[in-house]
C-alpha atoms as a PDB file:
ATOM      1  CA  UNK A   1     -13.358  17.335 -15.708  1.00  0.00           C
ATOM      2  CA  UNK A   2     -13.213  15.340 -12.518  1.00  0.00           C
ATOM      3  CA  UNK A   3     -12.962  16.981  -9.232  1.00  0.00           C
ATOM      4  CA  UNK A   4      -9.390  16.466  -7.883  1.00  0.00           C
ATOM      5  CA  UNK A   5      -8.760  14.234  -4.417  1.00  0.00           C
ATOM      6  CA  UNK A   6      -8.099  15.131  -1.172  1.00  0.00           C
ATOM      7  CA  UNK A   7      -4.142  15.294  -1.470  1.00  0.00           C
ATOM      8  CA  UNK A   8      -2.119  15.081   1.731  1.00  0.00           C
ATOM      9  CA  UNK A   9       2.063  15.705   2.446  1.00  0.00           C
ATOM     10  CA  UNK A  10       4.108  12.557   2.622  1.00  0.00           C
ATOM     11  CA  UNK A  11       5.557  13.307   5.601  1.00  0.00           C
ATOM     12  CA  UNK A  12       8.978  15.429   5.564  1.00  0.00           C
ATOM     13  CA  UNK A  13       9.462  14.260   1.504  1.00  0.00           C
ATOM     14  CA  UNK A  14       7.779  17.782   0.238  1.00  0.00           C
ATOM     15  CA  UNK A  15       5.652  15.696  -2.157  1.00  0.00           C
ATOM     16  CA  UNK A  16       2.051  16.101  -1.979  1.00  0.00           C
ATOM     17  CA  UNK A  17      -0.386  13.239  -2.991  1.00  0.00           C
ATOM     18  CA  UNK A  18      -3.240  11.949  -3.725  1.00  0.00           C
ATOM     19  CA  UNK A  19      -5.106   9.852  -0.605  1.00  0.00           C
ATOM     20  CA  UNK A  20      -5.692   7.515  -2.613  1.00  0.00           C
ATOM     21  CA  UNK A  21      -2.703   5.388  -4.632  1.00  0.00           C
ATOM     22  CA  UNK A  22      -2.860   2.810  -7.017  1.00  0.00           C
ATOM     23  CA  UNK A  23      -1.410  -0.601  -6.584  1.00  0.00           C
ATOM     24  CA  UNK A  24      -0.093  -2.487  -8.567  1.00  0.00           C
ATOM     25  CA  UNK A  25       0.638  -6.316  -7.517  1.00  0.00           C
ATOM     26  CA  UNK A  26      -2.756  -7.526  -9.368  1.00  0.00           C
ATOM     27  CA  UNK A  27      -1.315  -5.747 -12.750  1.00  0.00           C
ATOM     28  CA  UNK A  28       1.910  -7.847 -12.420  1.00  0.00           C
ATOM     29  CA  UNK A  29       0.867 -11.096 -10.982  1.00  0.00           C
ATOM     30  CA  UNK A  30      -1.943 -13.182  -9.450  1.00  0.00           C
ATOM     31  CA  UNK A  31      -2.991 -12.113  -6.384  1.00  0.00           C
ATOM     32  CA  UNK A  32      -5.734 -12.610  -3.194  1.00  0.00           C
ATOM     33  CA  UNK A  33      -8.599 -14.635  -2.870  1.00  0.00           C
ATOM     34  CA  UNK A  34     -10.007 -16.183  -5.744  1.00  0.00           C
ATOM     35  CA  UNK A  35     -13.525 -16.030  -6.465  1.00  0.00           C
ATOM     36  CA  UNK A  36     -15.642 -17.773  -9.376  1.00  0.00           C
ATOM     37  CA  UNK A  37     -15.676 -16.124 -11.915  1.00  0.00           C
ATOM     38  CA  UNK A  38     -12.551 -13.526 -11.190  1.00  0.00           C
ATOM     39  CA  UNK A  39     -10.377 -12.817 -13.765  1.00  0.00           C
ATOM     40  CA  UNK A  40      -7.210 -12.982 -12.730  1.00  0.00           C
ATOM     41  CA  UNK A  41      -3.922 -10.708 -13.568  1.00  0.00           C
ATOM     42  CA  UNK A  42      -5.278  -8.675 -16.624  1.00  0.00           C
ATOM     43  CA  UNK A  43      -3.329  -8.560 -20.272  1.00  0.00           C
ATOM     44  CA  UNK A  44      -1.024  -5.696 -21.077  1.00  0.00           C
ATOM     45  CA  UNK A  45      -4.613  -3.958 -22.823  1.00  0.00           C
ATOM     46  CA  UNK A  46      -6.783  -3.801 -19.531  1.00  0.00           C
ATOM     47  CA  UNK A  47      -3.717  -3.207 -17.330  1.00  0.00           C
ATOM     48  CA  UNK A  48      -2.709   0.503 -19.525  1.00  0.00           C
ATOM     49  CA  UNK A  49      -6.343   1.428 -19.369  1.00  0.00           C
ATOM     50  CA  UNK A  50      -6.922   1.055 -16.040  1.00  0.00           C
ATOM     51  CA  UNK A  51      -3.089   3.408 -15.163  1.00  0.00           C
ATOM     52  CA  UNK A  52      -4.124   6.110 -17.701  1.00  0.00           C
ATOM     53  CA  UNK A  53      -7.746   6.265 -16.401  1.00  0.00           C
ATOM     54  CA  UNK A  54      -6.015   6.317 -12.454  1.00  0.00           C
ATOM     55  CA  UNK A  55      -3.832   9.381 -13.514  1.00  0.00           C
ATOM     56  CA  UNK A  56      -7.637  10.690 -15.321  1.00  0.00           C
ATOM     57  CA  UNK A  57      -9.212  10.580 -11.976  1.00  0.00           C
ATOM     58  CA  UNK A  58      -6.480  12.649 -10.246  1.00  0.00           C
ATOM     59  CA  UNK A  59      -4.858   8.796  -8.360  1.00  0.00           C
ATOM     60  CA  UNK A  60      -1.218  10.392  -9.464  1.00  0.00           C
ATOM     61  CA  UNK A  61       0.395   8.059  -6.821  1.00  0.00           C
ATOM     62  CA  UNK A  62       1.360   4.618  -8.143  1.00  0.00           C
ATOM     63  CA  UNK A  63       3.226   1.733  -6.039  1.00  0.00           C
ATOM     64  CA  UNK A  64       4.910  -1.059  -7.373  1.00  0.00           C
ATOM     65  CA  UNK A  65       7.787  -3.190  -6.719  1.00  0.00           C
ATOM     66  CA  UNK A  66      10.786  -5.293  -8.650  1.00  0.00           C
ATOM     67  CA  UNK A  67       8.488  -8.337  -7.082  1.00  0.00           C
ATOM     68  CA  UNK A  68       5.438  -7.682  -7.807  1.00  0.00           C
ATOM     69  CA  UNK A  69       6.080  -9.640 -11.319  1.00  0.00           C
ATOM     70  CA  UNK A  70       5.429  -7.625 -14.622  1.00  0.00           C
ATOM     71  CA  UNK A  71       4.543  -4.743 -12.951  1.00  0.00           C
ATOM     72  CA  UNK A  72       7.243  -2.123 -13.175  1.00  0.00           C
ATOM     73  CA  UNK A  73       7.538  -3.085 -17.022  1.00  0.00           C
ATOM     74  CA  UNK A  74       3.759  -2.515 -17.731  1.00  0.00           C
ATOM     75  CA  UNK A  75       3.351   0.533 -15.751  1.00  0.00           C
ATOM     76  CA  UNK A  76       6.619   2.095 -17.578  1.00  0.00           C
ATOM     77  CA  UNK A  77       4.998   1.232 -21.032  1.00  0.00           C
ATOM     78  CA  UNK A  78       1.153   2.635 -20.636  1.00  0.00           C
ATOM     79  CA  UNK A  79       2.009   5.660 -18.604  1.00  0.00           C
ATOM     80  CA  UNK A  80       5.999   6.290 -19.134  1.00  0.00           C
ATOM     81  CA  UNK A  81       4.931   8.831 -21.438  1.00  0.00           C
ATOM     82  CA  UNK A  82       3.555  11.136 -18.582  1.00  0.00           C
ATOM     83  CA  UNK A  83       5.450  10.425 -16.225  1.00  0.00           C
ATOM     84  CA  UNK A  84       5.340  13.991 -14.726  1.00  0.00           C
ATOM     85  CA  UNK A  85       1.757  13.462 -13.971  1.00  0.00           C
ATOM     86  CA  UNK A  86       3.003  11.114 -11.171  1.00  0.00           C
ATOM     87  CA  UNK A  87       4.520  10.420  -8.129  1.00  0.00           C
ATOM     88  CA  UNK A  88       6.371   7.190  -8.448  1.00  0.00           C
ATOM     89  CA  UNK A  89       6.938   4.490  -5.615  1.00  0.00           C
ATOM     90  CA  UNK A  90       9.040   0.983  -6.119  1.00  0.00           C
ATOM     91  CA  UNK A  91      10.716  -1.206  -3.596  1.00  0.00           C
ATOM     92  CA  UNK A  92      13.841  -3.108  -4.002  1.00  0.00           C
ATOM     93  CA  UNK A  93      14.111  -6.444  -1.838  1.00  0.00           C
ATOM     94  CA  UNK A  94      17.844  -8.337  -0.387  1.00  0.00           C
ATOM     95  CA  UNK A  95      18.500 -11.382   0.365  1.00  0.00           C
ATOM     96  CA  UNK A  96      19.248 -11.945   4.027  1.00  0.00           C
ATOM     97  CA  UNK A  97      22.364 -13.559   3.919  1.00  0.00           C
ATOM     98  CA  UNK A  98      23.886 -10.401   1.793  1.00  0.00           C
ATOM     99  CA  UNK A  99      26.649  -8.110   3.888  1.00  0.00           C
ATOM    100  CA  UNK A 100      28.946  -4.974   2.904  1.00  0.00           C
ATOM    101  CA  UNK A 101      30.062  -4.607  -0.872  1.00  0.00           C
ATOM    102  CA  UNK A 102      27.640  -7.147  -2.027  1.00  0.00           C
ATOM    103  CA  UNK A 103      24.219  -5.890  -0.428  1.00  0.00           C
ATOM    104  CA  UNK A 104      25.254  -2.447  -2.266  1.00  0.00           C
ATOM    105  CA  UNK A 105      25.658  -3.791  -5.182  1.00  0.00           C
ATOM    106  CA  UNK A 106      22.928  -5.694  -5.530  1.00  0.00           C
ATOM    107  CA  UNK A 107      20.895  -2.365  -4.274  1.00  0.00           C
ATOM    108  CA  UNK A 108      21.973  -0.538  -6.678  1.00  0.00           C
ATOM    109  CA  UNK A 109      21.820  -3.477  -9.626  1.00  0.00           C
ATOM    110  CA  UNK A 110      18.245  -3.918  -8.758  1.00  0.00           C
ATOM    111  CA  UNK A 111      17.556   0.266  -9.108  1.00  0.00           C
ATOM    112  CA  UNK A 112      19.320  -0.065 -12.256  1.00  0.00           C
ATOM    113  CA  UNK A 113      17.014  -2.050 -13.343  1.00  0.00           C
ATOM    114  CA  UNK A 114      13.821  -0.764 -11.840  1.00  0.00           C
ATOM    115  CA  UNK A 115      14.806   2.579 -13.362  1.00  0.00           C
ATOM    116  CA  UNK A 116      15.545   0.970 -16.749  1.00  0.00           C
ATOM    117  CA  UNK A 117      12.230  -1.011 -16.496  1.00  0.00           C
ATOM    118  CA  UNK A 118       9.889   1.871 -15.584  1.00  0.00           C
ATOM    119  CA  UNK A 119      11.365   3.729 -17.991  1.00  0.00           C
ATOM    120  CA  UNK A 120      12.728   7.261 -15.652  1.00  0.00           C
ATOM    121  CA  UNK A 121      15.572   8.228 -14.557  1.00  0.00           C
ATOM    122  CA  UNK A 122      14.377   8.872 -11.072  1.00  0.00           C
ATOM    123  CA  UNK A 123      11.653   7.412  -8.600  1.00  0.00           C
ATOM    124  CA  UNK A 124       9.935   9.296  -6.374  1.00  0.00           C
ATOM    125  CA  UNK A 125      10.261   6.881  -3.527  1.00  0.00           C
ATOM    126  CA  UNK A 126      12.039   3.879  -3.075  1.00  0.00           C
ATOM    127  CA  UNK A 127      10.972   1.424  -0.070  1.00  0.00           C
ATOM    128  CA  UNK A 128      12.982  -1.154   0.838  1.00  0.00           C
ATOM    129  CA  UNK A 129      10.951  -4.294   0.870  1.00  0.00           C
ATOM    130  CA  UNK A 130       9.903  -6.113   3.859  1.00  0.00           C
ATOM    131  CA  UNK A 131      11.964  -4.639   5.750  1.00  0.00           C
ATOM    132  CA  UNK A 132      13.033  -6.350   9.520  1.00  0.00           C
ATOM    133  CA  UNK A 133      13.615  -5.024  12.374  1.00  0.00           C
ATOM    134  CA  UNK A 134      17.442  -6.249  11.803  1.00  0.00           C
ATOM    135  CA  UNK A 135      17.988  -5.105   8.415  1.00  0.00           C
ATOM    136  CA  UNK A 136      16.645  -1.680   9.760  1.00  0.00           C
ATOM    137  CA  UNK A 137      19.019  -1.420  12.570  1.00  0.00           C
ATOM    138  CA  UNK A 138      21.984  -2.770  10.432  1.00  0.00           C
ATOM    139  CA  UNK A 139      21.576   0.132   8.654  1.00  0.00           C
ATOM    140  CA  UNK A 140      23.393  -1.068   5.049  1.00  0.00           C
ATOM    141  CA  UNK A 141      19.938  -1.048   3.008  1.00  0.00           C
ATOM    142  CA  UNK A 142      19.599   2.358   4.108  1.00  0.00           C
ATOM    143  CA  UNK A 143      23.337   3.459   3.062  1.00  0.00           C
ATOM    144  CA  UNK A 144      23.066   2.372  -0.345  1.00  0.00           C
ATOM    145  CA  UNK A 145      19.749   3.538  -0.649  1.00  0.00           C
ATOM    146  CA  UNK A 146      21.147   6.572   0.096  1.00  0.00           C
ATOM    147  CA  UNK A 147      23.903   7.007  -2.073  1.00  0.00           C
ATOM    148  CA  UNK A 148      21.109   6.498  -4.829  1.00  0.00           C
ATOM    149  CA  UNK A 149      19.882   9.675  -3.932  1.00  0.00           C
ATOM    150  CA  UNK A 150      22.916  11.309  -3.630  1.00  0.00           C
ATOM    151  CA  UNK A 151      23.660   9.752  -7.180  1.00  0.00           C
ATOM    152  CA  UNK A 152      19.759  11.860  -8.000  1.00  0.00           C
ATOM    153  CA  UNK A 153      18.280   8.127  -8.527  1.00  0.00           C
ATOM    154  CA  UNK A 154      15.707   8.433  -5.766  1.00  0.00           C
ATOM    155  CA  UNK A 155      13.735  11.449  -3.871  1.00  0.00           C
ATOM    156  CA  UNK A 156      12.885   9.795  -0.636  1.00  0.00           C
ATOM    157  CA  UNK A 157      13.291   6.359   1.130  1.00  0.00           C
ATOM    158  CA  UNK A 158      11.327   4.267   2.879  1.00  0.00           C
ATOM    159  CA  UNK A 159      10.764   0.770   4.530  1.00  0.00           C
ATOM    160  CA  UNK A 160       7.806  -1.489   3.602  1.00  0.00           C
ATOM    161  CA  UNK A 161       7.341  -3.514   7.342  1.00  0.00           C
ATOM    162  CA  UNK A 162       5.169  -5.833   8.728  1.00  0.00           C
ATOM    163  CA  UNK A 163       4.066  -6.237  12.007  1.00  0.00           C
ATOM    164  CA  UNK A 164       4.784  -3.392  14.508  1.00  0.00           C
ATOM    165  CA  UNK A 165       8.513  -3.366  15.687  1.00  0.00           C
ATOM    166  CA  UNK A 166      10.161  -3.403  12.424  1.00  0.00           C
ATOM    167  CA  UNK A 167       8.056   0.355  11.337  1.00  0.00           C
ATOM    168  CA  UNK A 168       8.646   1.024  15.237  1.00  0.00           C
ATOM    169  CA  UNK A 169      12.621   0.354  14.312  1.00  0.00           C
ATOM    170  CA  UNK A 170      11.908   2.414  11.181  1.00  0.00           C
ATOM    171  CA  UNK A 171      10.957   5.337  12.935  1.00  0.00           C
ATOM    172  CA  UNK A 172      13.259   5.713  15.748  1.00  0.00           C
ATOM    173  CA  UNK A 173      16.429   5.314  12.902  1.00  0.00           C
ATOM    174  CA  UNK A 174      15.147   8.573  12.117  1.00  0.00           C
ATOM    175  CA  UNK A 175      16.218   8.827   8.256  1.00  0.00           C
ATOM    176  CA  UNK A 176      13.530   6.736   6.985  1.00  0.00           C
ATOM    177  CA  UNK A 177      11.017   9.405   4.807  1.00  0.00           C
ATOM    178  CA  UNK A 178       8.029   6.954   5.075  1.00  0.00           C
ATOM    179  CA  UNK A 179       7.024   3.680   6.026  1.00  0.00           C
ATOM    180  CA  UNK A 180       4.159   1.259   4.135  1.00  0.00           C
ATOM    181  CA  UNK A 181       2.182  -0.505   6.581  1.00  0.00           C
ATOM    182  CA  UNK A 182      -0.965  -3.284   7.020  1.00  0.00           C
ATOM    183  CA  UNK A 183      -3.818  -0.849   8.062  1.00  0.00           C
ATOM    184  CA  UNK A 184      -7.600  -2.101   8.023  1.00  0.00           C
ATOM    185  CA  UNK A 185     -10.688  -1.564  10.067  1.00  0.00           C
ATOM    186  CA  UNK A 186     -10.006  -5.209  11.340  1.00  0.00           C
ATOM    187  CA  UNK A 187      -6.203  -4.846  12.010  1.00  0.00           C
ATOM    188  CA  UNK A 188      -5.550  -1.910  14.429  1.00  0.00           C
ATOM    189  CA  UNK A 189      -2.307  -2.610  16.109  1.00  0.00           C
ATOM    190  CA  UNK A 190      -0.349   0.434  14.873  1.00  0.00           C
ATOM    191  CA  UNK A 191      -3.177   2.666  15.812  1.00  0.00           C
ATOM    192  CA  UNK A 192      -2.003   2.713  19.585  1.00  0.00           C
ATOM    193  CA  UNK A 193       2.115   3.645  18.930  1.00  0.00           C
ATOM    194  CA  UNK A 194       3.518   3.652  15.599  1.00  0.00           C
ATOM    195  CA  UNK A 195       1.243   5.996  13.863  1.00  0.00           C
ATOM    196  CA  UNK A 196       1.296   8.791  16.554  1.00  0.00           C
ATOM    197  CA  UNK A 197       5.310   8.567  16.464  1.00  0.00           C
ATOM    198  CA  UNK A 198       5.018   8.861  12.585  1.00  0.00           C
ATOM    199  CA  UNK A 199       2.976  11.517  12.736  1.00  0.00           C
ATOM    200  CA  UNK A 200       5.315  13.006  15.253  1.00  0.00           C
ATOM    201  CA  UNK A 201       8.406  12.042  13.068  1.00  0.00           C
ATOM    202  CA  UNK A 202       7.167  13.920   9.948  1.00  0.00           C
ATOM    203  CA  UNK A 203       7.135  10.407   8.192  1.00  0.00           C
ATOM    204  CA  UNK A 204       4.649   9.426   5.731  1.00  0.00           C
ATOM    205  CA  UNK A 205       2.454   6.409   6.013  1.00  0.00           C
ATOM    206  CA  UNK A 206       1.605   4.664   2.991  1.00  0.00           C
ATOM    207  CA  UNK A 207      -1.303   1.906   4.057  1.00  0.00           C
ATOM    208  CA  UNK A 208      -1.655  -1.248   2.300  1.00  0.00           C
ATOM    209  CA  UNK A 209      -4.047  -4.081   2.803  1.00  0.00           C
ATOM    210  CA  UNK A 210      -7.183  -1.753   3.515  1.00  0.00           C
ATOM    211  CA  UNK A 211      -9.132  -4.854   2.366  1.00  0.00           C
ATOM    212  CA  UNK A 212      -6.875  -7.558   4.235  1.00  0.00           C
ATOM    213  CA  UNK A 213      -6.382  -9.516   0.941  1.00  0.00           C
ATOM    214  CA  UNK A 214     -10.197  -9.369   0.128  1.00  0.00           C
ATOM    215  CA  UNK A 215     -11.763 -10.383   3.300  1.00  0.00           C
ATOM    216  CA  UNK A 216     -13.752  -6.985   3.886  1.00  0.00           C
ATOM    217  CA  UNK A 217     -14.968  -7.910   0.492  1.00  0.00           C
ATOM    218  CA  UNK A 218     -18.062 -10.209  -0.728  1.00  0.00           C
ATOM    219  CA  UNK A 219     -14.659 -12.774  -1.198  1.00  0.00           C
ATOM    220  CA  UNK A 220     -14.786 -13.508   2.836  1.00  0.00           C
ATOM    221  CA  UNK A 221     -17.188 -16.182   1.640  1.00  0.00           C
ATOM    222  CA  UNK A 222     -14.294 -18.076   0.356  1.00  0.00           C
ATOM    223  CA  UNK A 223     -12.342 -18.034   3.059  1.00  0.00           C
ATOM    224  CA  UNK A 224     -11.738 -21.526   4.614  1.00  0.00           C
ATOM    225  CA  UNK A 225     -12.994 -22.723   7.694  1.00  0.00           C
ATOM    226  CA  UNK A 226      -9.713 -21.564  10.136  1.00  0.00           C
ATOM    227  CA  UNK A 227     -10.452 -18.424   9.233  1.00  0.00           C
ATOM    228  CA  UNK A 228     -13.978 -17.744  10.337  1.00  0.00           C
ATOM    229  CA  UNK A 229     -13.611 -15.206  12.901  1.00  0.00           C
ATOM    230  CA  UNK A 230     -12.523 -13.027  10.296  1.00  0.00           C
ATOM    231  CA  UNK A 231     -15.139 -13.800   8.357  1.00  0.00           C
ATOM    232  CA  UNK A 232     -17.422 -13.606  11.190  1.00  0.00           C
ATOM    233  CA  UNK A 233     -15.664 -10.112  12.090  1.00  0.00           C
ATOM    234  CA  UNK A 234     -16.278  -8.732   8.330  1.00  0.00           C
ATOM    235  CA  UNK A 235     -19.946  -9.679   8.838  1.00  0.00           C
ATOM    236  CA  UNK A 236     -20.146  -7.121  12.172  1.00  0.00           C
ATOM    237  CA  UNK A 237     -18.705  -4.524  10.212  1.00  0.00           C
ATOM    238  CA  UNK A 238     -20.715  -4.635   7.021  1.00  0.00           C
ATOM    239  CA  UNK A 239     -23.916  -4.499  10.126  1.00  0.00           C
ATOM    240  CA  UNK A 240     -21.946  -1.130  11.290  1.00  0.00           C
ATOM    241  CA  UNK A 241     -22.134  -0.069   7.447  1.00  0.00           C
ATOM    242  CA  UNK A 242     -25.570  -0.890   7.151  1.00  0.00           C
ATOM    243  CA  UNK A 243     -26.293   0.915  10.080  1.00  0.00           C
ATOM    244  CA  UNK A 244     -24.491   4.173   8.731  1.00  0.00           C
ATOM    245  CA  UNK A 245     -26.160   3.548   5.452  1.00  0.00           C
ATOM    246  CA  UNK A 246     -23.054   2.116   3.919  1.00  0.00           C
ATOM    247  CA  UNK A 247     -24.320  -0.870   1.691  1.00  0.00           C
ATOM    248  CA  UNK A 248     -20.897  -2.132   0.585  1.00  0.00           C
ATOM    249  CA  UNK A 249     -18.309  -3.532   2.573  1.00  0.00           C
ATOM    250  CA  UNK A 250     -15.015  -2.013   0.924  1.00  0.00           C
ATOM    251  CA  UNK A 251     -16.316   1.516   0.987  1.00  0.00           C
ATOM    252  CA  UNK A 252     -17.136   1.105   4.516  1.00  0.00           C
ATOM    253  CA  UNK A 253     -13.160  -0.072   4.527  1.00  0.00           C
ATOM    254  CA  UNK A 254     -11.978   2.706   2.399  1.00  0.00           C
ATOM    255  CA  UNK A 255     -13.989   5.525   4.056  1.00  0.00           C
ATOM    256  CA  UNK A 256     -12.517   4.172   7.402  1.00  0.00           C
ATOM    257  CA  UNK A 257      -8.901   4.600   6.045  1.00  0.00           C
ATOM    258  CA  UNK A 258      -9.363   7.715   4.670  1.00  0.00           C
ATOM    259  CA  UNK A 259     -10.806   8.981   7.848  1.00  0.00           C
ATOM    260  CA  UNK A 260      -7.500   8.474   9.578  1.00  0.00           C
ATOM    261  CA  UNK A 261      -5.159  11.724   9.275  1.00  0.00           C
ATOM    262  CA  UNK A 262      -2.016   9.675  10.429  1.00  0.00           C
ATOM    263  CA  UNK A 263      -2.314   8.294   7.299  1.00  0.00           C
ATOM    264  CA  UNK A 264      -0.750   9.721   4.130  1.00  0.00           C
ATOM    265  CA  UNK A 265      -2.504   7.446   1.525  1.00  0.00           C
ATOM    266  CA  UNK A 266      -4.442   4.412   1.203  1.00  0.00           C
ATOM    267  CA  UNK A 267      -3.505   2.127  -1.223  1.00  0.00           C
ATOM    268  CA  UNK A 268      -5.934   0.397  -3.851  1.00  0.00           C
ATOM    269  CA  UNK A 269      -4.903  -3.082  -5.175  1.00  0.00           C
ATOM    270  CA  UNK A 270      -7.473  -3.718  -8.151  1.00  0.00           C
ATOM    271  CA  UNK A 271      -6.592  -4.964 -11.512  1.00  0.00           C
ATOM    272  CA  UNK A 272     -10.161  -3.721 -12.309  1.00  0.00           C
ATOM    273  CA  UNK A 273     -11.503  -0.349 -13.810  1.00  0.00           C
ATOM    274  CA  UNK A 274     -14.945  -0.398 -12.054  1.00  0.00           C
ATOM    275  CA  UNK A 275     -13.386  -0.863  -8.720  1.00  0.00           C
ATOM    276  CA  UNK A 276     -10.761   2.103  -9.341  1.00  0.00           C
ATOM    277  CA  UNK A 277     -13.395   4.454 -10.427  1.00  0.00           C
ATOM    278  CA  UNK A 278     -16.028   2.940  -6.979  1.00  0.00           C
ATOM    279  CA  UNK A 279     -12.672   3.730  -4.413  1.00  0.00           C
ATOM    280  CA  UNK A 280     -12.080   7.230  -6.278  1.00  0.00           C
ATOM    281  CA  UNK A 281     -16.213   8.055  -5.629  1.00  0.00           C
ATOM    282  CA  UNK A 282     -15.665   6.549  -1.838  1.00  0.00           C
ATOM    283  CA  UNK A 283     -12.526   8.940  -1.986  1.00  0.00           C
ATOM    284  CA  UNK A 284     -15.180  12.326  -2.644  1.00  0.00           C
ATOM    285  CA  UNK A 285     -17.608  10.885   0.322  1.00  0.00           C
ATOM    286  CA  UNK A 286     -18.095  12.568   3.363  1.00  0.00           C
ATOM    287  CA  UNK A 287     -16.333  11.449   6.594  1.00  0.00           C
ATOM    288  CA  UNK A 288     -16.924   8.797   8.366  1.00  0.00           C
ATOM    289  CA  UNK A 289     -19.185   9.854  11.243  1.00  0.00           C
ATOM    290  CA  UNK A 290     -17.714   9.537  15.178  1.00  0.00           C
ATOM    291  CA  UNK A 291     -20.626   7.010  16.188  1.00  0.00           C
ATOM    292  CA  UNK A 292     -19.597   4.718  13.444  1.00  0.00           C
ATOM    293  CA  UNK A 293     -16.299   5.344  13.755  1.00  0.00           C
ATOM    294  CA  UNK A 294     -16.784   4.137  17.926  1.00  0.00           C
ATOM    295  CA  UNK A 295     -18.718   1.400  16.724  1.00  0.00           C
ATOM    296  CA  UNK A 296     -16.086  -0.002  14.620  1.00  0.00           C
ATOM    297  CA  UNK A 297     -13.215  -0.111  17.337  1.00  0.00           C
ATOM    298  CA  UNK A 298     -15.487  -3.151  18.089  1.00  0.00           C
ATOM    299  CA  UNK A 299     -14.703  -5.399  15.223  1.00  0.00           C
ATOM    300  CA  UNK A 300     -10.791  -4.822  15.237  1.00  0.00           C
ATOM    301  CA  UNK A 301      -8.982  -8.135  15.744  1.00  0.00           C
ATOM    302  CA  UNK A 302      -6.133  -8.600  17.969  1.00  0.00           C
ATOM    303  CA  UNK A 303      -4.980 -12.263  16.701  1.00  0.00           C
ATOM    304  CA  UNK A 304      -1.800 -11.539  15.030  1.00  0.00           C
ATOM    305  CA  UNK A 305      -1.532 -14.960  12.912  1.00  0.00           C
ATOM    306  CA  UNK A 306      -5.324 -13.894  11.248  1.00  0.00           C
ATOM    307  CA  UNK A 307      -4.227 -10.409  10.021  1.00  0.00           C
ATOM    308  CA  UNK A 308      -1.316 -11.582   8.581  1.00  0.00           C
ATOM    309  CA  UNK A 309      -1.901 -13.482   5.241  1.00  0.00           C
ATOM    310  CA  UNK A 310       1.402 -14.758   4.842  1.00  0.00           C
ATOM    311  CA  UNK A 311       0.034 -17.434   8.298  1.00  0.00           C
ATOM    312  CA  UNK A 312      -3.264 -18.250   6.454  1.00  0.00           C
ATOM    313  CA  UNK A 313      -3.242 -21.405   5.400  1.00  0.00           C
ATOM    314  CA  UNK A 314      -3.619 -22.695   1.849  1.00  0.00           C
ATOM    315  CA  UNK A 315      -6.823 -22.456  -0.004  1.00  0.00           C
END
């Protein structure tokens, strides 16, 4: 029997969950920074084991997407079958140019088929994905995501943002349930604003990226040479770690997340068994200490083009 984790309220939704979640890009599709050796997306196999050993280990929140490839398909055959062991999260994505009958149609086409696909007849939590500060204040993503739950399609909604105004815009609409965000020990920006007003709100916060695509990872060696400082910024906190007798770089990033009660959960993107059952031990840790927690404000970065992957360049 394994000792169950920390769970935490998502927000106003009434669901409780896990702190950590499981995601589930890498089971779909290639993703991060490539190291020798890696094995890239896993086969159907690998991919099954790893969801049923998550929902083993008590991480009963899973995150996926229509985008995020095969995903939604492979998650709906290994773990369809218990689905009531789960709360379920998928995003739907429009195309900008959509307006008026057409947007809600194509919401509601591509719930069709996410419900279809993951094989339920209602998700827990549907985000919509990358979601601007425009498309937000527009407001039509939101209606039709609503009548999904009026239709009993969807429990809660939420935007999946980048940068700070668009969750900023999320929050102050004031019907959003939660909001994903990019949250790491090197990118603090949301630390200062959004998550206080969150918290405030009674909306969940779902963060992604807690190792910024592999860079507070032994993979920061690969990173080219326009993006040193965040190599050189990885370096300082893995010293910190050291310091606080953490020896591994991602559970110094994990632990850091987890030590942050604005946050609902903290995602893990693995397609890997060894690292889901390392984050689920990090998970069981004690907190973070204040000192270390001090010393770490030190390495966040405020260069908004390095903590967003989608400016790196190739490599």
């Amino acid at each position: 029997m394994n000792p169950a984790l920390p769970q935490r309220p998502l927000g106003r939704t009434g669901l409780r969950i896990p702190a950590l979640a499981l995601g589930t890009v890498e089971l779909g599709m290639d993703y991060g920074i490539a190291a020798a050796g890696d094995h890239r997306r896993p086969d159907e196999a690998s991919a099954a084991r790893l969801l049923n050993r998550a929902l083993d280990l008590g991480v009963t929140f899973i995150d996926t997407a229509r985008g995020y490839g095969e995903a939604e398909g492979v998650i709906g055959r290994a773990i369809g079958h218990r689905r009531a062991e789960f709360v379920l999260a998928s995003k739907v994505a429009t195309p900008a140019a959509l307006r008026g009958p057409a947007l809600a149609a194509h919401v509601a086409q591509e719930l069709e088929t996410s419900l279809r696909t993951l094989g339920t007849d209602c998700i827990d939590l549907v985000y919509s994905h990358t979601a601007t500060v425009e498309e937000i204040t527009r407001g039509e993503v939101f209606e039709a995501l609503s009548a999904a739950r009026r239709a009993g399609k969807l429990r809660a909604i939420g935007a999946s943002t980048y940068g700070s105004d668009a969750p900023r815009a999320a929050i102050a609409q004031g019907g959003y349930d939660c909001i994903q965000v990019a949250y790491n020990l090197l990118d603090r920006t949301l630390d200062a604003e959004v998550l206080p007003a969150a918290r405030a709100a009674g909306i969940g916060v779902v963060a992604r990226s807690v190792l910024l695509k592999g860079v507070l990872t032994h993979r920061a060696a690969h990173l080219p040479p326009a993006l040193a400082p965040l190599r050189e910024a990885a370096t300082r906190a893995a010293a910190i770690g050291q310091a606080a007798g953490i020896h591994s770089l991602p559970e110094l990033a994990y632990r850091f997340a987890l030590a942050n009660p604005a946050l609902s959960a903290a995602l893990i993107g693995t397609a890997h068994l060894d690292e889901l059952e390392t984050c689920v031990r990090y998970a069981h840790a004690a907190p973070l200490d204040a000192g270390t927690l001090t010393r770490l404000d030190g390495v966040a970065i405020s260069d908004l083009d390095l903590l967003n992957p989608g400016k790196w360049p190739a490599f």
